[in-house]
N, C-alpha and C. Protein backbone atom coordinates (compact mmCIF):
# COMPACT_ATOMS: atom_id res chain seq x y z
N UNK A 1 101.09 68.49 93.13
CA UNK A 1 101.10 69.70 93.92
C UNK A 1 102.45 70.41 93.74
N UNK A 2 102.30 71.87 93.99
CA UNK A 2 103.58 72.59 93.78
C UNK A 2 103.44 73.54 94.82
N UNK A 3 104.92 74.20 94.99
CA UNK A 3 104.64 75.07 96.40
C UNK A 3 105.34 76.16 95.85
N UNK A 4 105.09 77.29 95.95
CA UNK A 4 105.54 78.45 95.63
C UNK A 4 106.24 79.23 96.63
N UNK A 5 107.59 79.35 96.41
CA UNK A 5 108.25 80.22 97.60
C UNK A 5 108.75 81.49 97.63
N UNK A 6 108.31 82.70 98.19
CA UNK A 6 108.59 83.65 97.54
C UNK A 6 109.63 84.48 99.17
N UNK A 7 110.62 84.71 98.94
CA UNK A 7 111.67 85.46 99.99
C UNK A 7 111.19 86.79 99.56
N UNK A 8 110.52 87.63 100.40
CA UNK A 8 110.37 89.45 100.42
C UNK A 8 111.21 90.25 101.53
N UNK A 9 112.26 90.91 100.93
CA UNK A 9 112.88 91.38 101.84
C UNK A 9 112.16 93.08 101.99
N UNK A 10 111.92 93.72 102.75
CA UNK A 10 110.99 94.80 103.00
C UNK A 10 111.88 96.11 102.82
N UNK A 11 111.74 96.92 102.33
CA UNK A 11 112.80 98.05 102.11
C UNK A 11 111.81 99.23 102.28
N UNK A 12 110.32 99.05 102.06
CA UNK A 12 109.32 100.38 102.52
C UNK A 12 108.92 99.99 103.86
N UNK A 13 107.65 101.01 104.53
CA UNK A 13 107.02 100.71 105.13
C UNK A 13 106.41 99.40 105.71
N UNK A 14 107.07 98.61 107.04
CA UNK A 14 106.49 97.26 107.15
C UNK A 14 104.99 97.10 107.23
N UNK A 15 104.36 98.28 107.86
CA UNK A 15 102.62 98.37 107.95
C UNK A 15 102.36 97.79 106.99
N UNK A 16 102.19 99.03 106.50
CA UNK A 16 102.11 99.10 104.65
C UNK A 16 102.29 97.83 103.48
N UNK A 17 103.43 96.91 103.79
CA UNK A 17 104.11 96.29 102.87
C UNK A 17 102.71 95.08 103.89
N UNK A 18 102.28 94.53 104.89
CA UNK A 18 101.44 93.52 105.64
C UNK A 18 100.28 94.15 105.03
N UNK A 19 99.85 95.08 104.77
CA UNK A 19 98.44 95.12 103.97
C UNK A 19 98.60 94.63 102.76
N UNK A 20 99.45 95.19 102.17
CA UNK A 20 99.16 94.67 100.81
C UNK A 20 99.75 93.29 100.46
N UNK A 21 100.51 92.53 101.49
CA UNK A 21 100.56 91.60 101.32
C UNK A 21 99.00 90.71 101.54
N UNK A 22 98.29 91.32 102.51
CA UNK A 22 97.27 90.83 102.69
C UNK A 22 96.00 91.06 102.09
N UNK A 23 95.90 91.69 101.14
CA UNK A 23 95.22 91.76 99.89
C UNK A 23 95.76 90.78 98.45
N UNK A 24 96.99 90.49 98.68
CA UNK A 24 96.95 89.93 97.86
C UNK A 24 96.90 88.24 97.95
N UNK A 25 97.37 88.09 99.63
CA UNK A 25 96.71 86.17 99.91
C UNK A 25 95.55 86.21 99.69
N UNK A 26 94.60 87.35 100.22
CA UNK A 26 93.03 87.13 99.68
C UNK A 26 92.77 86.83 98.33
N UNK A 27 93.27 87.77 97.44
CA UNK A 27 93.06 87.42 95.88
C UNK A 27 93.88 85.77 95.33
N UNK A 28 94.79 85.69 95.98
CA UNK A 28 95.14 84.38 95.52
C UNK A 28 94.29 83.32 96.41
N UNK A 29 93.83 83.54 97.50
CA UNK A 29 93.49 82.19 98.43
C UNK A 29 91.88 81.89 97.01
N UNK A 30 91.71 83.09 96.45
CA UNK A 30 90.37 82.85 96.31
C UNK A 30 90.29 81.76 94.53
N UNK A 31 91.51 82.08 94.27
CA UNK A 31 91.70 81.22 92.56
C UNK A 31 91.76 79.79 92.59
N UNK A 32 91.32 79.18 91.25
CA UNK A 32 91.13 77.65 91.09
C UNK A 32 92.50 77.06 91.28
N UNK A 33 92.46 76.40 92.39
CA UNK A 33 93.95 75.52 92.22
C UNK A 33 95.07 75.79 93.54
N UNK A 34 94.28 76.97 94.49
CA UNK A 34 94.95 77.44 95.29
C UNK A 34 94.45 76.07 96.55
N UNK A 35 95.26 75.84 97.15
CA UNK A 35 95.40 74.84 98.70
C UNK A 35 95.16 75.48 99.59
N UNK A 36 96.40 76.31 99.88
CA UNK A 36 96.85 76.99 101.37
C UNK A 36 98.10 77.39 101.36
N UNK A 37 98.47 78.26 102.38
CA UNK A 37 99.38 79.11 102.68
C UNK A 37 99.97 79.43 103.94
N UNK A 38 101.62 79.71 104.20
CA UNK A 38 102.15 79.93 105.22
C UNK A 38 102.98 81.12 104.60
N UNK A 39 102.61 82.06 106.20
CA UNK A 39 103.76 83.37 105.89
C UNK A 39 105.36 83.15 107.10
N UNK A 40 106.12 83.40 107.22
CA UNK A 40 107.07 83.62 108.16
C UNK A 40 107.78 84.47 107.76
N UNK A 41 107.99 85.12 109.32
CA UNK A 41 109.02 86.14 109.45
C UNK A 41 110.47 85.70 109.77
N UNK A 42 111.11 85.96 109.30
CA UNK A 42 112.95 85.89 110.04
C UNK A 42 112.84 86.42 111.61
N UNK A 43 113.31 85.18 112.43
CA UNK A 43 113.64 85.75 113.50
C UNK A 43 114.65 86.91 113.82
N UNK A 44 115.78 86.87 112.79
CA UNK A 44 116.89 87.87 113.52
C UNK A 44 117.06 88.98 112.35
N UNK A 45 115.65 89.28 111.33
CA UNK A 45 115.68 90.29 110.54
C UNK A 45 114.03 90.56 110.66
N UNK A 46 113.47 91.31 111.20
CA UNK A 46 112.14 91.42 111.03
C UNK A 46 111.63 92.25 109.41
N UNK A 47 112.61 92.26 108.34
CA UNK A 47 111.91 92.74 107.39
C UNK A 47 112.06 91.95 106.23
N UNK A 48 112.77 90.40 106.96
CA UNK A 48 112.77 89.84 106.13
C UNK A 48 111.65 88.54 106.24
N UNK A 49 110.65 88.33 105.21
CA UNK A 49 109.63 87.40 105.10
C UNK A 49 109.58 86.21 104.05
N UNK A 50 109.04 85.25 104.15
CA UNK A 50 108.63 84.05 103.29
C UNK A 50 107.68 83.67 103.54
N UNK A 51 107.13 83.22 102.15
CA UNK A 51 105.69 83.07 102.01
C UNK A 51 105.73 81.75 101.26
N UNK A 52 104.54 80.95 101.72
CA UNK A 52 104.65 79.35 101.06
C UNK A 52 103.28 79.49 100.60
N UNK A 53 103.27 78.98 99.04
CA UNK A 53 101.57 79.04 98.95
C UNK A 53 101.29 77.38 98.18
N UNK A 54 100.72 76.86 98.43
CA UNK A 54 100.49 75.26 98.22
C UNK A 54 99.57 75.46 96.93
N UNK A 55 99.80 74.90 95.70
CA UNK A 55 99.12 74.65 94.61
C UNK A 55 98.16 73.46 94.21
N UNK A 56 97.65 73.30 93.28
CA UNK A 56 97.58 72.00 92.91
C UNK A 56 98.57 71.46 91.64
N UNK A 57 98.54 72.84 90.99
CA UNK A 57 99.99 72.57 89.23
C UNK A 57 100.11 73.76 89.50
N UNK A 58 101.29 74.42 88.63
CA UNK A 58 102.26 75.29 88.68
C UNK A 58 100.95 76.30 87.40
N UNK A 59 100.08 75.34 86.31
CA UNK A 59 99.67 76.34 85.58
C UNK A 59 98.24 76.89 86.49
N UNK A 60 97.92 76.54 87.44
CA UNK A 60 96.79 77.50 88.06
C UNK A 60 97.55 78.05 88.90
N UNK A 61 98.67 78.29 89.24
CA UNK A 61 99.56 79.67 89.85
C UNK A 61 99.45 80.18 88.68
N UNK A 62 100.22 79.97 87.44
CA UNK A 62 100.63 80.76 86.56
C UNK A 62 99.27 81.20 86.00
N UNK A 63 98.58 81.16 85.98
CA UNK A 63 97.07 81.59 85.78
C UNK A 63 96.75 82.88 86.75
N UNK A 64 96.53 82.44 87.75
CA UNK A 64 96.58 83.49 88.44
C UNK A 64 97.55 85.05 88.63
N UNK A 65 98.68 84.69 88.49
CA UNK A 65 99.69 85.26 88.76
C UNK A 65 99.87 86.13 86.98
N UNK A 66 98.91 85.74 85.68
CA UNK A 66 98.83 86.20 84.59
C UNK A 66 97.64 87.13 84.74
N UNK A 67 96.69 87.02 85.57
CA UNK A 67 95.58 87.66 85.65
C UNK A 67 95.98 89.35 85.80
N UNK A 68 94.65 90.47 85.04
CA UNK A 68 95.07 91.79 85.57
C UNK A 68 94.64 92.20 86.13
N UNK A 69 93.80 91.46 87.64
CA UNK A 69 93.81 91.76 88.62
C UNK A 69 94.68 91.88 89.82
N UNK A 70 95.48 90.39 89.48
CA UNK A 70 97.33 90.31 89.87
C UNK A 70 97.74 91.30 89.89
N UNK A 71 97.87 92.02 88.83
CA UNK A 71 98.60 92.34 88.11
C UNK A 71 98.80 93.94 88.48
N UNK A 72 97.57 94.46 88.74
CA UNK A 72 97.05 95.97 89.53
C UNK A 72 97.57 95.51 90.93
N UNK A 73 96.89 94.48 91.85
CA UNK A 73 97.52 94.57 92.89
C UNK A 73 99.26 94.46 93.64
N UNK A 74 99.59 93.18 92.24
CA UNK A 74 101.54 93.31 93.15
C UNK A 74 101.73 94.22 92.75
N UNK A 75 101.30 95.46 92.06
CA UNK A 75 102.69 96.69 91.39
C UNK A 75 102.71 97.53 92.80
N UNK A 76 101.76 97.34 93.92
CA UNK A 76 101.51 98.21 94.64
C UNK A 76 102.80 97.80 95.99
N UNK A 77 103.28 96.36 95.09
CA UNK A 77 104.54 95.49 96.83
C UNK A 77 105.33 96.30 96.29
N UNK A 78 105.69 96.67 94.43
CA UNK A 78 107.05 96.79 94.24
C UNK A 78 107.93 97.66 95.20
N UNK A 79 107.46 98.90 95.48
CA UNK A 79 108.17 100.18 96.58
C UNK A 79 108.28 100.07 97.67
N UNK A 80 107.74 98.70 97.92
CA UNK A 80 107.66 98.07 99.46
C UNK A 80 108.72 97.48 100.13
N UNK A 81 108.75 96.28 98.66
CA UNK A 81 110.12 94.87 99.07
C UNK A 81 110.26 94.33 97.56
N UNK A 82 111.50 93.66 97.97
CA UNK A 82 112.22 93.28 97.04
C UNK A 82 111.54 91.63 96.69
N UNK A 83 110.87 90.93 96.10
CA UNK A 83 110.63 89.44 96.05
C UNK A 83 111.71 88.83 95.57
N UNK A 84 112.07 86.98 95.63
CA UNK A 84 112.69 86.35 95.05
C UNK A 84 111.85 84.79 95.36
N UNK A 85 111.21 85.06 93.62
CA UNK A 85 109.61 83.80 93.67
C UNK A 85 110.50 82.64 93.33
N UNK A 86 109.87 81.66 92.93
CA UNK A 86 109.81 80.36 92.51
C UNK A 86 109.21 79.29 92.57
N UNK A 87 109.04 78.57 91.75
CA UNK A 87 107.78 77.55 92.38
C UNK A 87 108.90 76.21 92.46
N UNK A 88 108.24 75.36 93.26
CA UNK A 88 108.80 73.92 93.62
C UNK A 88 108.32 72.84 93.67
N UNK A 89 108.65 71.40 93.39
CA UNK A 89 107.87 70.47 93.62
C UNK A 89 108.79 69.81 94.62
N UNK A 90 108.09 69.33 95.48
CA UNK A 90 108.91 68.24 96.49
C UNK A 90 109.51 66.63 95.78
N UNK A 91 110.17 66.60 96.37
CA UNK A 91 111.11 65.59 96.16
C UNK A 91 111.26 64.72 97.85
N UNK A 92 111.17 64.94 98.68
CA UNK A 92 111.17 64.66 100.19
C UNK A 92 110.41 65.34 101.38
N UNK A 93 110.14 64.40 101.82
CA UNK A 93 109.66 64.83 103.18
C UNK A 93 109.21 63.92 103.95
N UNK A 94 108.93 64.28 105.94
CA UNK A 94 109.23 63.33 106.20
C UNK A 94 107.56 62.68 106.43
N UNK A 95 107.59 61.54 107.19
CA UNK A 95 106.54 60.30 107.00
C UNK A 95 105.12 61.25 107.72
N UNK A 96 105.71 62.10 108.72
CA UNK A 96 104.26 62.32 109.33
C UNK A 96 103.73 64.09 108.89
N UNK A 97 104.21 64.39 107.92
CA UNK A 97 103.88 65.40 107.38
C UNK A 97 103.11 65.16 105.89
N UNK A 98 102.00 66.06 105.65
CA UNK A 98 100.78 65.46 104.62
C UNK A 98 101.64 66.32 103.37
């Protein structure tokens, strides 16, 4: 499993920038390899967000994230927010967390 972390700091419209974020968990919740997902907001910046999306391998993200359906929908975050992606594999955690 891999977890994808992406920091969006919001520089357009916050409405705006929550729709299309939410068009695009739909298109990803729906691809081979996708788990699940957590969004959070910064408590003491409300335009700043993180997004956790749980994989099964890094190449059915990268699958997805190659697709040009992707591909039509993020161009629409760019004027929104700024991202800073990456994917991760764990190394720790603790006993009562899956």
């Amino acid at each position: 499993m891999v977890t994808f972390v992406n920091k969006l700091t919001v520089h357009g419209d916050i409405d705006t920038f929550l729709e299309v974020k939410s068009r695009l968990t739909a298109y990803m919740s729906a691809q081979p390899g996708y788990i699940g997902h957590q969004a959070l907001r910064h408590l003491g910046d409300e335009r700043v967000f993180l997004e956790l999306a749980m994989w099964q391998d890094a190449s059915s993200h990268q699958q997805a994230v190659r697709s040009e359906e992707f591909q039509i929908l993020v161009k629409d975050l760019a004027p929104l927010a700024t991202p800073e992606p990456g994917l991760y594999r764990t190394v720790e955690k603790s006993p009562d967390v899956r």
